[in-house]
Protein backbone atom coordinates (compact mmCIF):
# COMPACT_ATOMS: atom_id res chain seq x y z
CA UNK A 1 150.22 145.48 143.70
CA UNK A 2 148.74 143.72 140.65
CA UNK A 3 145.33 142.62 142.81
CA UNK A 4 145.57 146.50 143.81
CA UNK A 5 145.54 147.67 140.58
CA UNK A 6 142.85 144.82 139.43
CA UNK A 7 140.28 145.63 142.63
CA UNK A 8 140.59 149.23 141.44
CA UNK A 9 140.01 148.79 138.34
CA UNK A 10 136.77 146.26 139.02
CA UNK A 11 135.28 149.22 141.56
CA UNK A 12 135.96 151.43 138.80
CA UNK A 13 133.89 149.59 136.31
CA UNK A 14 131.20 148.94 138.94
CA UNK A 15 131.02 152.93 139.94
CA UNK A 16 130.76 153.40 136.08
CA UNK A 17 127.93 150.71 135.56
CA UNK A 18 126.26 151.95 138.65
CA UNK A 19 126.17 155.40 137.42
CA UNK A 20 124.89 154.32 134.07
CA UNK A 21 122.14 152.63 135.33
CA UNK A 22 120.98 155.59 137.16
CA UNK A 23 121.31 157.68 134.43
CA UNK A 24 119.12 155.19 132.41
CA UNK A 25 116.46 154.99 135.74
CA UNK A 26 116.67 158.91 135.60
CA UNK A 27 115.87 159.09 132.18
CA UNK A 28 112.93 156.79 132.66
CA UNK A 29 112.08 158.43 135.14
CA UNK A 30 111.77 161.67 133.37
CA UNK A 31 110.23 160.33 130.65
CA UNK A 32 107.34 158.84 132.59
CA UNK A 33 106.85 162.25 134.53
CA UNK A 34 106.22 164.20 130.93
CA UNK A 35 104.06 161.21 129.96
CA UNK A 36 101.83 161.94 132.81
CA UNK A 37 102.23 165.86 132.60
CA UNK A 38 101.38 165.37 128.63
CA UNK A 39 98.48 163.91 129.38
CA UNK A 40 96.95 166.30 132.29
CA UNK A 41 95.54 163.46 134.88
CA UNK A 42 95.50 164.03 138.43
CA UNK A 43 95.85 167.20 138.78
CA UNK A 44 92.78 168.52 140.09
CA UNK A 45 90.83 165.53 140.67
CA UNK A 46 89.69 163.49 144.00
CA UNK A 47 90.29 164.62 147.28
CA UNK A 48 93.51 166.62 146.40
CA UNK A 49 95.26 164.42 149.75
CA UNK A 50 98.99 162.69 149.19
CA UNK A 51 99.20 159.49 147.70
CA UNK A 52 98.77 156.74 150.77
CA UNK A 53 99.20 154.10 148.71
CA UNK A 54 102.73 155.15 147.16
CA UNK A 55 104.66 152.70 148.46
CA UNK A 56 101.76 149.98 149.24
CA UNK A 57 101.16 152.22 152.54
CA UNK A 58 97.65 153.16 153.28
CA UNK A 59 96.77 156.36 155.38
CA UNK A 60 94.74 155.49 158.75
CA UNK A 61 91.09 156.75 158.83
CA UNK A 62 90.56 159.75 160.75
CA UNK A 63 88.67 159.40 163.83
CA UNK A 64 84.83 160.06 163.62
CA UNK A 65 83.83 163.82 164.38
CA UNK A 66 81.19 164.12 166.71
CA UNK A 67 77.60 165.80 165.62
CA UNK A 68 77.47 169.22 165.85
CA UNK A 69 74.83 170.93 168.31
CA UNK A 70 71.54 172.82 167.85
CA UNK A 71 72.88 176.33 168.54
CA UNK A 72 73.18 178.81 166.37
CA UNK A 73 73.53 177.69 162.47
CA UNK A 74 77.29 177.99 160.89
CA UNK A 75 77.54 180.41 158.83
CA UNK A 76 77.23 179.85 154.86
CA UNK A 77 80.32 181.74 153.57
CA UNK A 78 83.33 180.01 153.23
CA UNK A 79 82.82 178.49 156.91
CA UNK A 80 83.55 174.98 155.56
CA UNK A 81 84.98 173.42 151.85
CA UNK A 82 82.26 171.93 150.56
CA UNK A 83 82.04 168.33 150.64
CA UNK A 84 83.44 165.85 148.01
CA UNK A 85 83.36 162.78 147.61
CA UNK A 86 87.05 160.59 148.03
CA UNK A 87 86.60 158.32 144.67
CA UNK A 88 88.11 155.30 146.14
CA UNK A 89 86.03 155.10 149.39
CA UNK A 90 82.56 155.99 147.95
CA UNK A 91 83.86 153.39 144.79
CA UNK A 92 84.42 150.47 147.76
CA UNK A 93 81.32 151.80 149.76
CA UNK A 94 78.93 150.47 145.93
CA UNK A 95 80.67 147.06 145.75
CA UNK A 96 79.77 146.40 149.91
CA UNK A 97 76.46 147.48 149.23
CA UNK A 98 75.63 146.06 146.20
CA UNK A 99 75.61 142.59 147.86
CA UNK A 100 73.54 141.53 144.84
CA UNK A 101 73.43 142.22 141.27
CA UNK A 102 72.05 145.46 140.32
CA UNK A 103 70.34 144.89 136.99
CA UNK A 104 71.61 147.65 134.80
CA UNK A 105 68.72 149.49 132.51
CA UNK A 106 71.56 151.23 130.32
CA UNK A 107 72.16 149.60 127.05
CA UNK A 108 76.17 149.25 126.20
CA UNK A 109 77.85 150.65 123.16
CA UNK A 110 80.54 148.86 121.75
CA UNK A 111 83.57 149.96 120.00
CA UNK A 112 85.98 148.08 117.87
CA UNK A 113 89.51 149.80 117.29
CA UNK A 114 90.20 146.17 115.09
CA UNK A 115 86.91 145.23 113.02
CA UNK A 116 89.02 141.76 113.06
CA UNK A 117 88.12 140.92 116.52
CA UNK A 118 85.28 138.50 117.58
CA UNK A 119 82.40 140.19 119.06
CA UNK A 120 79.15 137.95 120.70
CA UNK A 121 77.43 137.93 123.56
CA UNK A 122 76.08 135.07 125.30
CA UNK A 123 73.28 134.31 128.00
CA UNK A 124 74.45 131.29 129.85
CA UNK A 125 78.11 130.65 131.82
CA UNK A 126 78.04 126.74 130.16
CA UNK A 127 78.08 128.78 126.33
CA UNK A 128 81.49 130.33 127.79
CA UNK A 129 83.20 126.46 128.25
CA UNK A 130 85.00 127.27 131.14
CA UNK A 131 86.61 124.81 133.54
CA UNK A 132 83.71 122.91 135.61
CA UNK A 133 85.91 123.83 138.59
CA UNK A 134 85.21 127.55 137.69
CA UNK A 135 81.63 127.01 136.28
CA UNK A 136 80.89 125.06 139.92
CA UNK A 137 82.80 128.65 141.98
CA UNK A 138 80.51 131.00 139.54
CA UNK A 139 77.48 128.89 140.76
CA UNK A 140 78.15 128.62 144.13
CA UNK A 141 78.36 132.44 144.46
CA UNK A 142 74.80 132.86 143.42
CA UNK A 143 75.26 133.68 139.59
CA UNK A 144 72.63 132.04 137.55
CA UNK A 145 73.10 133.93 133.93
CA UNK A 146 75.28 136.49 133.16
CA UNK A 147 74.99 140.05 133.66
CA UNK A 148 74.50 142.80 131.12
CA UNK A 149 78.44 143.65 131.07
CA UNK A 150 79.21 139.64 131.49
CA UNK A 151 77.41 138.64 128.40
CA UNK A 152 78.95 140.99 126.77
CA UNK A 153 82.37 141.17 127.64
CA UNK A 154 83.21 137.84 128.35
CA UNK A 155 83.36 136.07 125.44
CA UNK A 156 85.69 138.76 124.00
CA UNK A 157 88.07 138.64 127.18
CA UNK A 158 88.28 134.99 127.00
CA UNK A 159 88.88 134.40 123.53
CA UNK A 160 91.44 132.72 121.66
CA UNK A 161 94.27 135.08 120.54
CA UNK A 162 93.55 137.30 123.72
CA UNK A 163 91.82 140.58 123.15
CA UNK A 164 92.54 143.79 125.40
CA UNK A 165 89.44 145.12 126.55
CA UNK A 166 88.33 149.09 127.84
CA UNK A 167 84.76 148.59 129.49
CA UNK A 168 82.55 151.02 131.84
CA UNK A 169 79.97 149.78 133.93
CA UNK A 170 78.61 150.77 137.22
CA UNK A 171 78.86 149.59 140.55
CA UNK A 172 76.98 146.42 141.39
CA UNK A 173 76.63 145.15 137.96
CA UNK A 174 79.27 142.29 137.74
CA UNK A 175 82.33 143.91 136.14
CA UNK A 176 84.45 142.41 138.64
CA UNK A 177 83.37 139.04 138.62
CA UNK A 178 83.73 139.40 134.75
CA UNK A 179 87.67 140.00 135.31
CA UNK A 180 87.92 137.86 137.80
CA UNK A 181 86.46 134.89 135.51
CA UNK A 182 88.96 135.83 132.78
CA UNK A 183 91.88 136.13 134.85
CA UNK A 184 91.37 132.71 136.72
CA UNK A 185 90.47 131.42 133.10
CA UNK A 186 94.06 132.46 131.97
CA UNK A 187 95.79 130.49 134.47
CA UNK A 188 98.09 127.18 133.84
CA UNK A 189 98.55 126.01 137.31
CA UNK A 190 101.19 123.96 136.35
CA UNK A 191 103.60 127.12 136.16
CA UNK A 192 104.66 127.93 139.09
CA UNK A 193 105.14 131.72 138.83
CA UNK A 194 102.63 135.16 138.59
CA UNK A 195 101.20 135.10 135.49
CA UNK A 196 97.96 137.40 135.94
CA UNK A 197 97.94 141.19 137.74
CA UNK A 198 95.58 142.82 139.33
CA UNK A 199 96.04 146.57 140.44
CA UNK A 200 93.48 148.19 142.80
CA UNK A 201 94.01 152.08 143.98
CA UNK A 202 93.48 151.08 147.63
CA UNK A 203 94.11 148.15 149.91
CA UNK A 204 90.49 147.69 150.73
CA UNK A 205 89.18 147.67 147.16
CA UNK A 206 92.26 145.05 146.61
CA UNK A 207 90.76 142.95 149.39
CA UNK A 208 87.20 143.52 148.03
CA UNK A 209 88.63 141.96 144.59
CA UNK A 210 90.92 139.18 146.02
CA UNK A 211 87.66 138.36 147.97
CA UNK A 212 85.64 137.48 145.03
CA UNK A 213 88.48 135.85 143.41
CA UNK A 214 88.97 133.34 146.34
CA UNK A 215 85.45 132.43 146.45
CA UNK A 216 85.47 131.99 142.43
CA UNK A 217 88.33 129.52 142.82
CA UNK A 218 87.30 127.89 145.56
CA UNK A 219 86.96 124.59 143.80
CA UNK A 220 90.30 125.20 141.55
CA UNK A 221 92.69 123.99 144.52
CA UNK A 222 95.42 124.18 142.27
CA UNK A 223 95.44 127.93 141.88
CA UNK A 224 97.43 130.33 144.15
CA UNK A 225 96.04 133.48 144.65
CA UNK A 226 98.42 136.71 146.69
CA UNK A 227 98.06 140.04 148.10
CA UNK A 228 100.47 142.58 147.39
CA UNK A 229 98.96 145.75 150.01
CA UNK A 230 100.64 146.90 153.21
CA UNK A 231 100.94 144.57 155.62
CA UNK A 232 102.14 141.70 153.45
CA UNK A 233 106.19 141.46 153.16
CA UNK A 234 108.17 138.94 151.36
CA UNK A 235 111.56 137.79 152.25
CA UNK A 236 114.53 138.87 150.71
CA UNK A 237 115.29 137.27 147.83
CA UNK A 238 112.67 135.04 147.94
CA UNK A 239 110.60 134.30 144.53
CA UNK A 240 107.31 134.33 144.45
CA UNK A 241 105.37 131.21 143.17
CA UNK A 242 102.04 132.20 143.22
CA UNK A 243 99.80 132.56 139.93
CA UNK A 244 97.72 135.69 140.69
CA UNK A 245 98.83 138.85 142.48
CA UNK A 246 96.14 141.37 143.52
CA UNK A 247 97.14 144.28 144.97
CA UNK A 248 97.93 148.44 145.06
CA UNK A 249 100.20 150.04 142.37
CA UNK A 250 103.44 150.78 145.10
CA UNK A 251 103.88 147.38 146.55
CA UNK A 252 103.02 145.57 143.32
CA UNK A 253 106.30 147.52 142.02
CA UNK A 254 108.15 147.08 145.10
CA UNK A 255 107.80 143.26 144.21
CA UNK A 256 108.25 142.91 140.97
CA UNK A 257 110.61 145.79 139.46
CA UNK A 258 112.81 147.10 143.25
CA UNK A 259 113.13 143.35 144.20
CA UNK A 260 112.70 141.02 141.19
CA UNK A 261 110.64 138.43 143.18
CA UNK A 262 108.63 137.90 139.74
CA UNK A 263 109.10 138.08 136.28
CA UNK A 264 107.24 140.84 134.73
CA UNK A 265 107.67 139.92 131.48
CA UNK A 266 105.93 136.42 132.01
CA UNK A 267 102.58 138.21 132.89
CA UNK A 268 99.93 137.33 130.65
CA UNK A 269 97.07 139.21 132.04
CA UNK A 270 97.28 142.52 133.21
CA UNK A 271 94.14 144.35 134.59
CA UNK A 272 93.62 147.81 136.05
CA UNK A 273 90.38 147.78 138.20
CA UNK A 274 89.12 151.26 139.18
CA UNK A 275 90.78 153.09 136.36
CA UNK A 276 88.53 156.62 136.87
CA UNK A 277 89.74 155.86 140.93
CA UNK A 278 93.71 155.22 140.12
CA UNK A 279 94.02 158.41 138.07
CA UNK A 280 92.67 160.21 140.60
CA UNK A 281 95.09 159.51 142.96
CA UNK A 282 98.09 161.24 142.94
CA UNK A 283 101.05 158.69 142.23
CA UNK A 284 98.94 156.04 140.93
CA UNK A 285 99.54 157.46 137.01
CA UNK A 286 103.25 157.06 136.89
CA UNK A 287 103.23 153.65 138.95
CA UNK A 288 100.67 152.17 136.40
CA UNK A 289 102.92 152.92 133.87
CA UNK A 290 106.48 151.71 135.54
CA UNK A 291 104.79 148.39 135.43
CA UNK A 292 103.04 148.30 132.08
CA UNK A 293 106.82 149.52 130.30
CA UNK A 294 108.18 146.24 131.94
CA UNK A 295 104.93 144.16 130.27
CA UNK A 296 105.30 141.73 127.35
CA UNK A 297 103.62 143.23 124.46
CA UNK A 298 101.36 139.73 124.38
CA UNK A 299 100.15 140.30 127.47
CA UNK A 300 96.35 140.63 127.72
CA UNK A 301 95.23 144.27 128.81
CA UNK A 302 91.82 144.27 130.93
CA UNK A 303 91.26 148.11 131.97
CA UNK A 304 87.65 148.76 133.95
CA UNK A 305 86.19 151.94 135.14
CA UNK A 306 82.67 153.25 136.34
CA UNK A 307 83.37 156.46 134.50
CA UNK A 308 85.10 157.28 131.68
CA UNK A 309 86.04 160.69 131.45
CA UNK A 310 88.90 162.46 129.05
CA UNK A 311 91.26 162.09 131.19
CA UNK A 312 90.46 158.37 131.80
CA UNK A 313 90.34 157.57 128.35
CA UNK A 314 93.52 158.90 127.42
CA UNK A 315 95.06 157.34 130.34
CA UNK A 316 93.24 153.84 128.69
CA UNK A 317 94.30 154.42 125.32
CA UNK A 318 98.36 155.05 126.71
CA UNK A 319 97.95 151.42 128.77
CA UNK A 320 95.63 149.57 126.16
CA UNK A 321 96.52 148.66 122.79
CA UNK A 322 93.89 148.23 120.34
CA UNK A 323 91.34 147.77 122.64
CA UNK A 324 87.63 146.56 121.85
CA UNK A 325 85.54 149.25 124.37
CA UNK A 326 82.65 148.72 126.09
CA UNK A 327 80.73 151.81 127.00
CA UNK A 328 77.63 152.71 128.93
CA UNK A 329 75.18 154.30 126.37
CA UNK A 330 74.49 158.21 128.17
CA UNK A 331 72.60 158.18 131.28
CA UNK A 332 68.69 159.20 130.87
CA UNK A 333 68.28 161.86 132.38
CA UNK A 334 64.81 161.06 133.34
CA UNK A 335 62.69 162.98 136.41
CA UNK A 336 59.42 161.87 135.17
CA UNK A 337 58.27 160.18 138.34
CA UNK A 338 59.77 162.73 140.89
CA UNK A 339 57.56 166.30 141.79
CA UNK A 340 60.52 168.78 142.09
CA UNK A 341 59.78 172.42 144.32
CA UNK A 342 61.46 174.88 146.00
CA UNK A 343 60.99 176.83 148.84
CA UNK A 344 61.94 180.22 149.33
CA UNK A 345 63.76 181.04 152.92
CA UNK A 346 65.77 183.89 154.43
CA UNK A 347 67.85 181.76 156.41
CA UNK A 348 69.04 178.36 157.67
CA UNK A 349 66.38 179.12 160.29
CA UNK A 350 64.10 179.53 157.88
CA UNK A 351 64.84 176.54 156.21
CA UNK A 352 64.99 174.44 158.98
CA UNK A 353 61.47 175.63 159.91
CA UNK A 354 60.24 174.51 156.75
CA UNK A 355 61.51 170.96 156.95
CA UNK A 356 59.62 170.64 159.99
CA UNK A 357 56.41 172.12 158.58
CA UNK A 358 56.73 169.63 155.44
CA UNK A 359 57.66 166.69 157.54
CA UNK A 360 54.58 167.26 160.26
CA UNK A 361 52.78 167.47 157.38
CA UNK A 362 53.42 164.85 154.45
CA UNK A 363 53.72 161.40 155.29
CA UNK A 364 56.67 160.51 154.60
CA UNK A 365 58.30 156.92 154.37
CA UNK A 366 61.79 157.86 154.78
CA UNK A 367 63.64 161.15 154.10
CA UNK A 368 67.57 162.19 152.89
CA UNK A 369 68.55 165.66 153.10
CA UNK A 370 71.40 166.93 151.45
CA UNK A 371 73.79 169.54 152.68
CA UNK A 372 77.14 171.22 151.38
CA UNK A 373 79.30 170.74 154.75
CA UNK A 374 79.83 168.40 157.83
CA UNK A 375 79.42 171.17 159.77
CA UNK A 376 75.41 172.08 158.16
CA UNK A 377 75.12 168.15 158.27
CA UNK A 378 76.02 168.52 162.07
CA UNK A 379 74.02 171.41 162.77
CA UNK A 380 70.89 170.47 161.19
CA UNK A 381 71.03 166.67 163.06
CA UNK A 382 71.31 168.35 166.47
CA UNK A 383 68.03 170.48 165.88
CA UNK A 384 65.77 167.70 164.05
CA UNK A 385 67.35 165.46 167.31
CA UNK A 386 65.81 167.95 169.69
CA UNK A 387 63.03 168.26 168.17
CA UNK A 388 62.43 164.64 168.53
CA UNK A 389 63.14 163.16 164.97
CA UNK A 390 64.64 160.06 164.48
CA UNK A 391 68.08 161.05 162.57
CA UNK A 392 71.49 159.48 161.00
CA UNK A 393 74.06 161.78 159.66
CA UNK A 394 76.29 160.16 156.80
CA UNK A 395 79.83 162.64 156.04
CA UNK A 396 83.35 161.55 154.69
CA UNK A 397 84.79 161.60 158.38
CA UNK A 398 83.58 158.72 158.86
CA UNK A 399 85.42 155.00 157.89
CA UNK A 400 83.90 152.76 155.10
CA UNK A 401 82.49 150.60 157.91
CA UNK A 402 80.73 153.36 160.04
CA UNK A 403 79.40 154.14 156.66
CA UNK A 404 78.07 151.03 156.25
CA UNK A 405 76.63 151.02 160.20
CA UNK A 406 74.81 154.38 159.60
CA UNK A 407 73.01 152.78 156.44
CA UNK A 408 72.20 149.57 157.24
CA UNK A 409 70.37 151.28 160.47
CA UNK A 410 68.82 153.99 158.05
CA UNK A 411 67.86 151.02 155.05
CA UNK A 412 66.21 148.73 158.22
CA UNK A 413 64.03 152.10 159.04
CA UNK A 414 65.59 152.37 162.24
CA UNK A 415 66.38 155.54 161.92
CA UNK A 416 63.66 158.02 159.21
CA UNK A 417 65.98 160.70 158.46
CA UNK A 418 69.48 160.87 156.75
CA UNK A 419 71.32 164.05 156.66
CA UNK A 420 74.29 163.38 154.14
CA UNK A 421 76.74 164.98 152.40
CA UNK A 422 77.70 164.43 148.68
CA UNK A 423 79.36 161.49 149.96
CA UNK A 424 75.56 159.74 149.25
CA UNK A 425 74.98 161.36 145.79
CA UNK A 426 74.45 158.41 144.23
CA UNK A 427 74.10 154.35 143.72
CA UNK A 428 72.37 154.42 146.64
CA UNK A 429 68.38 152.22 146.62
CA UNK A 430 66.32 152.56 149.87
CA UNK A 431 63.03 151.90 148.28
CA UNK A 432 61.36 153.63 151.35
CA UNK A 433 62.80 156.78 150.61
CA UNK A 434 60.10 159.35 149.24
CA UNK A 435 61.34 163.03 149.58
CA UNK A 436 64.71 164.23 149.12
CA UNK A 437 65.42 167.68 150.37
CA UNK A 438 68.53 169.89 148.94
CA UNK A 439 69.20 172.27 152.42
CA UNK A 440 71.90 173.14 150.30
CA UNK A 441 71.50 172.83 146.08
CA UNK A 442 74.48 171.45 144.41
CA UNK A 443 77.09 173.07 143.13
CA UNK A 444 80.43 172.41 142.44
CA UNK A 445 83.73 174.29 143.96
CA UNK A 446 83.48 177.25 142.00
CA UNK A 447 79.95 177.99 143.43
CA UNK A 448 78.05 176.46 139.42
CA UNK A 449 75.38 174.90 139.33
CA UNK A 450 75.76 170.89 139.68
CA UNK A 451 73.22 169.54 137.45
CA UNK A 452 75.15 165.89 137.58
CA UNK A 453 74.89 165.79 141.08
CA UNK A 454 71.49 167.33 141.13
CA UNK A 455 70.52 164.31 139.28
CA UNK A 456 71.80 161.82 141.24
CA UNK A 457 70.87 163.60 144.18
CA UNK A 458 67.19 163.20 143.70
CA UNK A 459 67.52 160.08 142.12
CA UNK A 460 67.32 158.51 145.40
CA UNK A 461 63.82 159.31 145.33
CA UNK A 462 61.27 157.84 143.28
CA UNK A 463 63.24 154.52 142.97
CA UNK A 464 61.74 151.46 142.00
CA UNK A 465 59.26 152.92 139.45
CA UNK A 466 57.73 154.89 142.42
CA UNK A 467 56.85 158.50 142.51
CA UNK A 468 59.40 160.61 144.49
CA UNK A 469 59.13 164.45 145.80
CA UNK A 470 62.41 166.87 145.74
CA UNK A 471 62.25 169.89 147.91
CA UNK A 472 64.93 172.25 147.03
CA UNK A 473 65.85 174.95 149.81
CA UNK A 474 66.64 179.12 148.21
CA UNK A 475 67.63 181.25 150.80
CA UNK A 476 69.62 183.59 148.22
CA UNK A 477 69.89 184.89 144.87
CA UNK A 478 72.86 182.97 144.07
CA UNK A 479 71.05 179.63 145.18
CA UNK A 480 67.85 180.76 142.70
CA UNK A 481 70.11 181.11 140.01
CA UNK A 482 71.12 177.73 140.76
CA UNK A 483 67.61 176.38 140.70
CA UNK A 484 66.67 178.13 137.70
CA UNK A 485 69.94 176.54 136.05
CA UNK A 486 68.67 172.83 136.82
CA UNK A 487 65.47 173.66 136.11
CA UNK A 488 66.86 174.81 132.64
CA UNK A 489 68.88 171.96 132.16
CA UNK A 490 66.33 169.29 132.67
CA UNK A 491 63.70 171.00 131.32
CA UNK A 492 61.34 170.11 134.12
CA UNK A 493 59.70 173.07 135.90
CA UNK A 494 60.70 173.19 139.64
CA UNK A 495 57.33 174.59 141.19
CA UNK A 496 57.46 177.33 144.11
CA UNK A 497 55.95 175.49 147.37
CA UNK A 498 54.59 177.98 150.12
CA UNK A 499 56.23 175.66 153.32
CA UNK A 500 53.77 178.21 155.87
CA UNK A 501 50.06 176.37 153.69
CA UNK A 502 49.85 173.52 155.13
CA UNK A 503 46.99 172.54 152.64
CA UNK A 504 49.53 172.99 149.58
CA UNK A 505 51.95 170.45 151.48
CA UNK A 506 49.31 168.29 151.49
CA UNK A 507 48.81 168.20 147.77
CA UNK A 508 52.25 167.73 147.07
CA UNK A 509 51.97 164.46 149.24
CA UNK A 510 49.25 163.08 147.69
């Protein structure tokens, strides 16, 4: 009776500790949820799909959509959503591209929330003193001095206490090998447990930064680098010894706070990679922030983004304490070198017809035209095909690597045209490309003028110091507003081009 009345009383304390730790997860829980409500991210922002990644899952790509044929031309209202871009992909779809450095022409602002910190730059890896295992991985990946954002943020991430850092800087300009450098400079490989982590909104972007790592230790045998993204399972109850983790947000916290195969608190470096990216992705917010509560207040804060808008920087300033912030100085919003004009049509025929007199006409290197849907995208490829015109056709149906098929093909001129969505708007260089055409002119869900993508948009003209030509397509009233809005914004005058003179196309080519 007495063990009875003792294993009663034992499942009786159990029940009771059980239910107070889910009272305490609850409250957590809810405490995390107003967090993110207070501060407003994610709620209307990239591709407005479910979470894939929220338990270290990722969503299969949908299977390619065929082009769509030369009959009659879809019809412009509310036939098709406009186009957006998914943040993560076209984020993933810069790093491939970028093979090389992209030497950044914006000058960087810096900001010091503690005037106490130590603020150089330097213009050589050896004035860094890193390991000679590390300085021989940085050389043998084809760095020869540092970047704009590497001279620059280095010495403050690797100094001596640790500083917690908030830096923008685009695609293709070294931010992640910057990281990357600190966090394998933060390592004692004679500790055999996680002490730096790396969270990436998607499993390719993870890969994409576990790939540069591995090459950057390649001569640093002794440290132990892991993926935590779908596919990868541990054992249960086994501890993990390794001394980086890269990974995405749901798996990372499957590990480390569902089944305790690390030790949070014995992180030391703890960076967020894609920050504009993982607040636009539902789920990512709250996940972020399970895993920085469970943080050692020592630990070393490393938080990069392309973009930083409110909503990023408030999610920055929750997860980064006293940071010193790097920012890109405002974009120059410079169309000097680019001869902007717009054509007035009636209809998609219309416009169609005056692509083809302004292409038999001009010589043109290469060509991208921009349209709002797949379906215009599709439409427009089967009647330039017919008409014998070498075309690719870019959308967001397609995977990362089709992407990447379409314009490698495109960049070796094996194709002249590409007929794109806003899934191209920018970071992309073809130096052959001379004329971009708007079919469609920018604007953004609620049918406003886009003067950010505008920019961008013709940007990938006139590269390289080159002159460019932008040929913007009004076949409405609405759509002239729109032009007149740019044109307003800028303060460049978009000309009227007559696409039937054939001697006025001329001049504009020459």
């Amino acid at each position: 009776m007495a063990d009875t009345a003792t294993e009663s009383t034992n499942a009786s304390a159990a029940t009771a500790a059980a239910a107070a730790t889910n009272w305490v997860q609850k409250t957590e829980d809810q405490e995390i949820s107003n967090l993110v409500d207070s501060l407003a991210i994610g709620k209307d922002k990239g591709s407005g799909e479910s979470n894939p990644e929220a338990s270290g899952e990722a969503a299969e790509p949908a299977a390619p959509a065929v082009n769509g044929s030369a009959g009659s031309p879809p019809s412009v209202a509310g036939s098709e959503e406009i186009e957006t871009v998914n943040p993560a992909d076209a984020s993933l779809l810069m790093k491939i591209i970028r093979k090389g450095l992209v030497e950044s022409k914006l000058d960087l602002e810096v900001q010091r929330k503690d005037p106490s910190s130590p603020l150089h730059s330097v213009k050589s890896f050896e004035a860094l003193h890193l390991k000679p295992e590390l300085l021989q991985g940085v050389y043998a990946m084809g760095f020869n001095a540092p970047s704009k954002i590497q001279e620059t943020a280095l010495p403050t991430l690797l100094a001596d206490p640790p500083q917690n850092m908030i830096a923008q800087s685009q695609s293709g300009t070294g931010k992640t090998a910057a990281f990357v450098l600190a966090m394998l400079s933060r390592v004692d490989p004679r500790k055999p447990y996680p002490q730096v982590i790396c969270l990436s909104p998607t499993y390719e972007l993870a890969i994409q930064t576990g790939e540069v790592a591995a090459k950057m230790a390649k001569f640093c045998k002794e440290i132990k680098l892991r993926f935590a993204v779908r596919g990868e399972e541990l054992p249960k109850g086994k501890k993990i010894t390794d001394h980086i983790i890269i990974g995405t947000p749901g798996k990372l916290m499957d590990w480390g706070i569902k089944f305790r195969a690390f030790d949070l608190r014995k992180i030391s470096v703890f960076v967020l990679d894609e920050a504009d990216v993982m607040i636009a992705t539902q789920g990512h917010q709250d996940q972020c922030i399970r895993i920085h509560k469970q943080l050692s207040s020592s630990c070393q804060m490393m938080f990069f983004s392309a973009t930083y808008e409110k909503e990023v920087m408030e999610f920055a300033e929750y997860i980064v304490p006293n940071p010193i912030i790097i920012r890109l100085a405002r974009e120059q919003e410079s169309l000097d070198n680019i001869k902007q004009y717009y054509v007035k049509c009636k209809n998609q025929d219309e416009k169609y017809q005056a692509i083809s007199n302004i292409y038999g006409v001009i010589t043109v290197g290469q060509a991208i035209i921009f349209c709002h849907t797949r379906k215009t995208a599709g439409w427009l490829s089967g009647k330039m095909t017919q008409d014998g015109h070498s075309v690719a056709v870019l959308s967001g149906e397609l995977t990362v690597e089709q992407r990447l098929a379409v314009l490698d093909r495109f960049r070796a001129g094996l194709e002249k045209v590409l007929i794109t969505t806003n899934v191209l708007s920018r970071g992309i260089d073809v130096e052959q490309v001379t004329i971009v055409v708007n079919f469609d002119l920018p604007m953004d869900q609620s049918g406003r003028a886009d003067c950010e993508t505008y920019l961008h948009r013709i940007g990938r003209t006139g590269r390289f110091g080159k002159n460019g030509i932008a040929i913007n397509l009004v076949d409405s009233d609405h759509s002239m507003e729109i032009c007149r809005t740019i044109e307003a914004h800028f303060q460049k005058k978009i000309q009227l081009l007559d696409a039937e003179n054939s001697d006025e196309i001329e001049k504009i080519g020459s």
